[in-house]
N, C-alpha and C. Protein backbone atom coordinates (compact mmCIF):
# COMPACT_ATOMS: atom_id res chain seq x y z
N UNK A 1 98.27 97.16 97.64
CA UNK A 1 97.44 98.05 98.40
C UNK A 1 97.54 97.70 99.88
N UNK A 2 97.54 98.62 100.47
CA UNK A 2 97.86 98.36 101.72
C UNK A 2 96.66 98.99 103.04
N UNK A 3 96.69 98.22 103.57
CA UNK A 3 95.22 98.59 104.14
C UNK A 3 95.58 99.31 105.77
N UNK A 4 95.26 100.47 105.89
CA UNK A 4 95.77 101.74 107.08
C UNK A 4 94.45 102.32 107.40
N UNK A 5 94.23 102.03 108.49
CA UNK A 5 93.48 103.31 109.15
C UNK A 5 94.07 103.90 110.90
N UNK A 6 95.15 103.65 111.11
CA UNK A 6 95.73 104.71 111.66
C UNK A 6 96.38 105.70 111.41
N UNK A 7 96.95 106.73 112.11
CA UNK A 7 97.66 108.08 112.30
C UNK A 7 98.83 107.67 112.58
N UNK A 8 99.96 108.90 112.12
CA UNK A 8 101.10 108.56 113.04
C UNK A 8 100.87 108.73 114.49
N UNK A 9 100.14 109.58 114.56
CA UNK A 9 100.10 110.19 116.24
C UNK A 9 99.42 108.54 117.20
N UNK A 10 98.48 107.95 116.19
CA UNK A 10 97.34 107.09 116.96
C UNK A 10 98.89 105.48 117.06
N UNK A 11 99.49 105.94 116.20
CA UNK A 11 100.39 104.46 116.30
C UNK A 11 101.62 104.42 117.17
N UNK A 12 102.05 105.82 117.36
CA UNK A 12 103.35 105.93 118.65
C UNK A 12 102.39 105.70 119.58
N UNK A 13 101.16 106.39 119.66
CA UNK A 13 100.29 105.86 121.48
C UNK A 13 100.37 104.67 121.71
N UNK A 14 99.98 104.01 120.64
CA UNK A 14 99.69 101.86 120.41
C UNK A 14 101.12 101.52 121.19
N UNK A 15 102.33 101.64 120.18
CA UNK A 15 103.42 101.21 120.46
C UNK A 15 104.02 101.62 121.88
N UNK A 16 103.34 102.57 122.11
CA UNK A 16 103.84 102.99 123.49
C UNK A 16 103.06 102.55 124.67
N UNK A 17 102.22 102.42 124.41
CA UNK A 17 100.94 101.99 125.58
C UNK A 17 101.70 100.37 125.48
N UNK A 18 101.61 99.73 124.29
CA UNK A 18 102.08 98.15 124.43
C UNK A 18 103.06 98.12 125.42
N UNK A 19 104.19 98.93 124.57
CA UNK A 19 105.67 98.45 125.54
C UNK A 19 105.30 98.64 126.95
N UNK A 20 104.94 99.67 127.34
CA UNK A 20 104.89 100.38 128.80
C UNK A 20 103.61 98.53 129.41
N UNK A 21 103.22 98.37 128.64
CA UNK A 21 101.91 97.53 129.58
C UNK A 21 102.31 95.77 129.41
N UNK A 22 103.44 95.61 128.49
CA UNK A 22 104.36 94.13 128.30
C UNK A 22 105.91 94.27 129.59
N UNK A 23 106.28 96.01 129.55
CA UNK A 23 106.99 95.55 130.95
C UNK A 23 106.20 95.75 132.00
N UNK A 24 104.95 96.47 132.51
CA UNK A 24 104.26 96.14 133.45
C UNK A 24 103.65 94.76 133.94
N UNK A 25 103.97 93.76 132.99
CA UNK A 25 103.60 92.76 132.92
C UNK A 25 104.62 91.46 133.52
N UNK A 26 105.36 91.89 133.04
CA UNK A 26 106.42 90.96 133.37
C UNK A 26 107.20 91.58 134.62
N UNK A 27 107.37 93.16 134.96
CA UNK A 27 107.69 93.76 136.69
C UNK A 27 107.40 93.67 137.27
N UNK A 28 105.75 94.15 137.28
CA UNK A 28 105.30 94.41 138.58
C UNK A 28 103.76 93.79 138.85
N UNK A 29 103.80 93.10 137.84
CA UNK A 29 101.70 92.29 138.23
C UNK A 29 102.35 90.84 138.09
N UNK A 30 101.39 90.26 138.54
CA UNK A 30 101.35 88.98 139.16
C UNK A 30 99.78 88.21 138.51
N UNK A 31 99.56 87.01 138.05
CA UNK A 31 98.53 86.69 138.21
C UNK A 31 97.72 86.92 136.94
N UNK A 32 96.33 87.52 136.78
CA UNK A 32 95.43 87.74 136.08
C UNK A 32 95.81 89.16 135.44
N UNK A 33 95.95 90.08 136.48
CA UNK A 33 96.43 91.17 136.26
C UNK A 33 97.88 91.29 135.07
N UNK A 34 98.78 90.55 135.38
CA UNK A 34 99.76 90.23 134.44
C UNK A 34 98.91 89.42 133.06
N UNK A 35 98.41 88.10 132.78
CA UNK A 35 98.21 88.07 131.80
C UNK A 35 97.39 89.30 130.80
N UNK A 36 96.07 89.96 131.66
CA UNK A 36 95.62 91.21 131.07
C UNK A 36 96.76 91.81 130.19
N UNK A 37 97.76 92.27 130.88
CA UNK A 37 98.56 93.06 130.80
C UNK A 37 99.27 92.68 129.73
N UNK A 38 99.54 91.61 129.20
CA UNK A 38 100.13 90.67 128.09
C UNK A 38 99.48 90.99 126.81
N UNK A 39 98.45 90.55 127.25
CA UNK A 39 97.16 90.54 126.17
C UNK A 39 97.09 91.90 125.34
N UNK A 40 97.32 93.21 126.56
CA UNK A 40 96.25 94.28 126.12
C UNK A 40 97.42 94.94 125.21
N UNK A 41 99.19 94.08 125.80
CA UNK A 41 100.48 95.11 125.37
C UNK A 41 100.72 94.32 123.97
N UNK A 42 100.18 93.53 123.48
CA UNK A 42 100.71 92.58 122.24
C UNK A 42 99.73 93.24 121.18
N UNK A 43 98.42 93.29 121.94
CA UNK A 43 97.37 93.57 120.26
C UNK A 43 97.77 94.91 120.47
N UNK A 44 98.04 96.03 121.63
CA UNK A 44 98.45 97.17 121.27
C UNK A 44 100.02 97.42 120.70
N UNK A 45 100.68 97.01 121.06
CA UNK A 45 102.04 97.03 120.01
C UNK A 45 101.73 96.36 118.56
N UNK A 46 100.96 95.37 118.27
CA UNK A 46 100.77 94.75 117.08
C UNK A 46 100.25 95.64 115.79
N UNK A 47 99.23 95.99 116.65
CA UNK A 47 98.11 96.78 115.55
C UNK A 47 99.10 98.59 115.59
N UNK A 48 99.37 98.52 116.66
CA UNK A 48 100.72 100.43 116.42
C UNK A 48 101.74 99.63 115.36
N UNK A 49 102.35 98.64 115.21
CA UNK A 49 103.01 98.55 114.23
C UNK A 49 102.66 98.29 112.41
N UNK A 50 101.86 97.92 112.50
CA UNK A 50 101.34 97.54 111.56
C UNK A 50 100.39 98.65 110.58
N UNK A 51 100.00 99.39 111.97
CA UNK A 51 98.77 100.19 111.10
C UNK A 51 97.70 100.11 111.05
N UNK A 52 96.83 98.97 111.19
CA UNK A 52 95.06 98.24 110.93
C UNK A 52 95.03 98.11 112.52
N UNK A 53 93.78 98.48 113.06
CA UNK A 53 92.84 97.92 113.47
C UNK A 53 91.76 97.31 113.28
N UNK A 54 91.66 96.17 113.61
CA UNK A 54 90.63 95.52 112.94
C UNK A 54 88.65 96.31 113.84
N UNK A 55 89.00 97.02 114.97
CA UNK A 55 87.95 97.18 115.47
C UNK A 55 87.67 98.81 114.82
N UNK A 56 88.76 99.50 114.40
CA UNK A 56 88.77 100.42 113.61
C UNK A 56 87.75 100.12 112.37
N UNK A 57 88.07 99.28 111.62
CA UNK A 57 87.11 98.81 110.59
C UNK A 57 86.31 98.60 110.68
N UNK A 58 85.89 97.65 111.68
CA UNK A 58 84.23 97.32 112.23
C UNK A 58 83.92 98.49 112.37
N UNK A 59 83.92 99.90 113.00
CA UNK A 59 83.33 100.66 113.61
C UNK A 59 83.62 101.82 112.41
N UNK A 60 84.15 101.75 110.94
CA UNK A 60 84.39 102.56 110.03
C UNK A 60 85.34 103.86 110.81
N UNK A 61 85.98 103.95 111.09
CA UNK A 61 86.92 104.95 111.95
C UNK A 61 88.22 104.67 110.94
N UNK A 62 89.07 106.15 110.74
CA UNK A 62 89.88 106.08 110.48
C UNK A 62 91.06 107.46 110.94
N UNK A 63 91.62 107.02 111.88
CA UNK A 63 92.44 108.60 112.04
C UNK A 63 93.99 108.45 111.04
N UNK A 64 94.24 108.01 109.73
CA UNK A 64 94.75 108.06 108.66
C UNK A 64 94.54 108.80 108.06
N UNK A 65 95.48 109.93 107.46
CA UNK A 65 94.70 111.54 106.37
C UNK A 65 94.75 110.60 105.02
N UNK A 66 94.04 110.49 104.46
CA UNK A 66 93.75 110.31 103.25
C UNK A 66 94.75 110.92 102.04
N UNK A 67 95.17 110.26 100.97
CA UNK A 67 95.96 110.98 100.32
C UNK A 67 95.23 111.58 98.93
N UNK A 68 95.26 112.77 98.37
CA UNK A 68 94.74 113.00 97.05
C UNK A 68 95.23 113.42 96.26
């Protein structure tokens, strides 16, 4: 069993927001601003690949269609 509560649509944003904010990170910020930028592009590429959010769950949200 596999545990999903994203969308396809909600997981290309993840994966895309990550990449775009891991090379903003390493181009063009410096500092605090760069680690942010590390941080925010890893759990967002992580959780777009994978599928789970874990804050998804806390907050019962699921943009995954259900199968029947």
């Amino acid at each position: 069993m596999t545990l999903r509560n994203e969308g396809s649509l909600d997981r290309i944003i993840r994966i895309s927001i990550g990449i775009l904010a891991l090379i903003g990170g390493f181009v063009f910020l410096s500092g605090v601003a760069q680690t942010v930028a590390y941080v925010v592009g890893v759990i967002a590429l992580v959780t777009g690949i994978i599928g789970f959010c874990g804050l998804y769950a806390i907050l019962g949200i699921s943009t995954c269609r259900t199968k029947r």
